[in-house]
Protein backbone atom coordinates (compact mmCIF):
# COMPACT_ATOMS: atom_id res chain seq x y z
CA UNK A 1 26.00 -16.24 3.48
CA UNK A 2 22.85 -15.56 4.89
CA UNK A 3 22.56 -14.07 8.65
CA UNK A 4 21.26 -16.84 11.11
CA UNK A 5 17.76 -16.19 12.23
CA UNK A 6 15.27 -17.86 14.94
CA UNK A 7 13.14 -18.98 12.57
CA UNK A 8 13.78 -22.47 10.44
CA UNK A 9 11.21 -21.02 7.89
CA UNK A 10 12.47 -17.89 7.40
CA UNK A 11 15.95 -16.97 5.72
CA UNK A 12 17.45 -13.54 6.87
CA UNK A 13 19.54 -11.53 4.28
CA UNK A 14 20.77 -8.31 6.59
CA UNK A 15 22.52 -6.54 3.33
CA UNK A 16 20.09 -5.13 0.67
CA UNK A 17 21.24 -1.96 -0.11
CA UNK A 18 19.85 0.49 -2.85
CA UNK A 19 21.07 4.04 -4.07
CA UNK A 20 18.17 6.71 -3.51
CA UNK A 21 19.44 10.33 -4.49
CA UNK A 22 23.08 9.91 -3.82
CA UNK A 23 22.80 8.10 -0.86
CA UNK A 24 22.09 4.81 0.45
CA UNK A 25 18.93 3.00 1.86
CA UNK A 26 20.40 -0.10 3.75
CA UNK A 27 17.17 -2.79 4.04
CA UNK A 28 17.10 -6.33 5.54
CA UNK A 29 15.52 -9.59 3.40
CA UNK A 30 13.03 -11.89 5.26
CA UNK A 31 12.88 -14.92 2.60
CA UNK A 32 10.43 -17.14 2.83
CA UNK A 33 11.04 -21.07 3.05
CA UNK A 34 8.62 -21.55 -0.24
CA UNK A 35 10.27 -21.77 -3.74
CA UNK A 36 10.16 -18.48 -5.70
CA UNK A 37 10.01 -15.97 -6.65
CA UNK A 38 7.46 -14.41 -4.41
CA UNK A 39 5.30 -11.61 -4.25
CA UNK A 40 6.92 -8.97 -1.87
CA UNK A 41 6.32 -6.96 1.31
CA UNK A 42 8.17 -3.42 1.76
CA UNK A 43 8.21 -1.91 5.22
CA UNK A 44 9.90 1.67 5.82
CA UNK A 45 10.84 2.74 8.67
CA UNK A 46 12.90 5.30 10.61
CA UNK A 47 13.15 2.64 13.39
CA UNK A 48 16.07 1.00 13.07
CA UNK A 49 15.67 -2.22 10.94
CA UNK A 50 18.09 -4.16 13.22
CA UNK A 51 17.48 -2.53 16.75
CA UNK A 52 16.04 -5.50 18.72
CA UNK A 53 14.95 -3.13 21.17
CA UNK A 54 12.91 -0.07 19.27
CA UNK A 55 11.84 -3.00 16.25
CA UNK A 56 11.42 -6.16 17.93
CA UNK A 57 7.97 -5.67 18.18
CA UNK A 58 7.81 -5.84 14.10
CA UNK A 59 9.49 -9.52 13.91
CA UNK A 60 6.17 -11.02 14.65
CA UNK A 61 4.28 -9.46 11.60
CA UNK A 62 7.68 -10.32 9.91
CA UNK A 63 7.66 -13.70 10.69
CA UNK A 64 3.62 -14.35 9.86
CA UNK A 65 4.12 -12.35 6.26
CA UNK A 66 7.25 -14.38 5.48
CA UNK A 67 6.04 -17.71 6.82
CA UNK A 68 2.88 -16.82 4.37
CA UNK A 69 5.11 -16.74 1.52
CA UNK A 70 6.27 -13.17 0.87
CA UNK A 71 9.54 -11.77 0.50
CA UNK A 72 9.54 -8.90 3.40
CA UNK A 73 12.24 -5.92 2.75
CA UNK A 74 12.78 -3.64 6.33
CA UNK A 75 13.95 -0.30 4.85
CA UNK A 76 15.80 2.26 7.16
CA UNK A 77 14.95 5.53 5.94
CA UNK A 78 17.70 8.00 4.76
CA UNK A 79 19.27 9.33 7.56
CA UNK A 80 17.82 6.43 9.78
CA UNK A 81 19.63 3.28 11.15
CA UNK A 82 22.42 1.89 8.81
CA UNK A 83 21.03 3.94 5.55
CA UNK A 84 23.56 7.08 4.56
CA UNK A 85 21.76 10.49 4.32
CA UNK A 86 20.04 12.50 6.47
CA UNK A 87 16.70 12.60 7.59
CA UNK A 88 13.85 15.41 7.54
CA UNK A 89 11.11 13.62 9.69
CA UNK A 90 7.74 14.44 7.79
CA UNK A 91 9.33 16.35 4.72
CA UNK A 92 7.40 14.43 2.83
CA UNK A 93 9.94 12.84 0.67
CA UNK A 94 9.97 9.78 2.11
CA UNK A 95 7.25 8.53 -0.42
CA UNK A 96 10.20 8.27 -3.12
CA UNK A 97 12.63 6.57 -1.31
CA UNK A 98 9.97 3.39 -0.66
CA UNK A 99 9.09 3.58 -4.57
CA UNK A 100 12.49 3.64 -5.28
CA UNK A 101 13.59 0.75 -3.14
CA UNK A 102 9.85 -1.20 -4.68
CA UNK A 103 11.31 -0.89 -7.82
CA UNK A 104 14.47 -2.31 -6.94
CA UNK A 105 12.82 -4.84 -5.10
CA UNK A 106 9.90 -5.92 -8.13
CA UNK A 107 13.22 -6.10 -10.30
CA UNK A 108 14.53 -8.70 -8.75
CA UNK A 109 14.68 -12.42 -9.61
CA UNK A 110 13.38 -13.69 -5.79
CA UNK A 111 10.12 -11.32 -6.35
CA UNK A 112 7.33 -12.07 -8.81
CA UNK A 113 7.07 -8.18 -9.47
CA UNK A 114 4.07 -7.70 -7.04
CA UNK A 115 5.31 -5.49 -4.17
CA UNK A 116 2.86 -3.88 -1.45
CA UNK A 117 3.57 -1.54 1.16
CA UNK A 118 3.01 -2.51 5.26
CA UNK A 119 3.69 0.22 7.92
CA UNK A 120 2.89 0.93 11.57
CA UNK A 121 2.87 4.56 12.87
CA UNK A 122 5.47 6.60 11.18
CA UNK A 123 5.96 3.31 8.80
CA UNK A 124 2.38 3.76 8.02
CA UNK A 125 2.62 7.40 6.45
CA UNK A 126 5.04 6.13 4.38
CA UNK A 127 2.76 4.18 3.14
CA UNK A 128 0.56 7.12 2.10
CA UNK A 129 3.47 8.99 0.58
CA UNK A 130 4.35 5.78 -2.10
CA UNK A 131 0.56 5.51 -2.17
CA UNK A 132 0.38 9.06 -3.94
CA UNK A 133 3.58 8.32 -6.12
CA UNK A 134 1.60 4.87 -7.55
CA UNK A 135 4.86 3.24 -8.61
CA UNK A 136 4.26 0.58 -11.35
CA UNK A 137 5.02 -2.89 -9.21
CA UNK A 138 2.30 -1.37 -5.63
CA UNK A 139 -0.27 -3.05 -5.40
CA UNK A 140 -1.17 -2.40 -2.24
CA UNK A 141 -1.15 -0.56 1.06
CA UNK A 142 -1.32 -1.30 4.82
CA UNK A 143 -1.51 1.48 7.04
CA UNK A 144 -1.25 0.49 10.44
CA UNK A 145 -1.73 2.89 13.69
CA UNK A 146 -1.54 6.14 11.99
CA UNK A 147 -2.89 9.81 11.66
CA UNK A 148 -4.05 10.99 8.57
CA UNK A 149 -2.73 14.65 9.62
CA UNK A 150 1.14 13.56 10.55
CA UNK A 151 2.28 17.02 10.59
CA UNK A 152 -0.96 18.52 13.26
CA UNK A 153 -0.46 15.49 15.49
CA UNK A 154 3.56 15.78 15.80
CA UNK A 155 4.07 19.23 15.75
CA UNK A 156 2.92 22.32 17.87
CA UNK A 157 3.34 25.65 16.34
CA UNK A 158 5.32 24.82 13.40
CA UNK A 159 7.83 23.52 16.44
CA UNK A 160 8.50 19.93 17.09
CA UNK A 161 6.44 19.07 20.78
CA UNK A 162 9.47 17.60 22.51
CA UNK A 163 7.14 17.81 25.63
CA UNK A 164 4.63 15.40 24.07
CA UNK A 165 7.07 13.49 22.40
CA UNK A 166 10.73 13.66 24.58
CA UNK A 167 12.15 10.24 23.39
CA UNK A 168 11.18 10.37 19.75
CA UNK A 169 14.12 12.50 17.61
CA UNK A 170 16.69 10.07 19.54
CA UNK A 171 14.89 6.69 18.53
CA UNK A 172 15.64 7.48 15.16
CA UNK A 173 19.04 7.88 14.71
């Protein structure tokens, strides 16, 4: 049964999980109150898909995609939230676990096969990274808020700036 939400309009579904490399990307389901299937919005994240407190900003851009009529999918990253793994922040990898979970998510019967890609800030260079892999069902991007040089404006030296950016590496896991 579906998780209650605050929204009569939208229809949460907290338990999408896909298998990425041996491990486990756990995603939540905002479903639109319109008859599918719909196209589909992916947002990754190392955020915590269901941390009211780090997230919570997100569930207005949630709600206004989903009361629009798309199908939004919250991804925790590998290593991130309630996904398995572990997590190299900018590795650069992160670009196949979003095609990966796009795939998953153009396969199935709720979506219509369209599937783009919405991110703020560290959610928005994953956007870049599925961007370069062009998976079959993206069809399009939304960078929000974000550097097109991750790795010069987060690190110092070839050392993470934990002066600059204290609270970061524990908001993640």
């Amino acid at each position: 049964m579906p998780a209650p939400y605050p929204d009569p309009e939208v229809t949460l579904h907290p338990d999408l999980r896909v298998a990425v490399d041996g491990e486990t990307v756990a995603a939540s389901r905002y479903e639109p109150a319109t008859a599918g299937p719909n196209p589909a919005v992916v947002i990754a994240t190392p955020y915590r898909k269901d941390d009211r407190i780090t997230f919570g900003a997100w569930d207005p851009s949630i709600r206004y995609l989903a009361r629009a009529g798309y199908e939004v999918v919250v991804m925790d990253l590998l290593g991130t939230g309630a996904s398995t793994g572990w997590a190299e922040p900018f590795a650069g990898d992160e670009g196949r676990q979003v095609a990966a979970v796009i795939e998953r998510v153009a396969a199935e019967p709720w979506c219509t096969g369209a599937v783009g890609a919405f991110g703020l800030s560290y959610g928005a260079w994953t956007t870049y990274q599925v961007a370069a892999l062009d998976p079959e069902p993206l069809g399009a991007v939304v960078p929000v808020s974000v550097t097109p040089a991750a790795y010069r404006s987060s690190w110092t030296g070839g050392a993470f700036n934990l002066l600059k950016r204290a609270t970061w590496p524990v908001s993640m896991y």
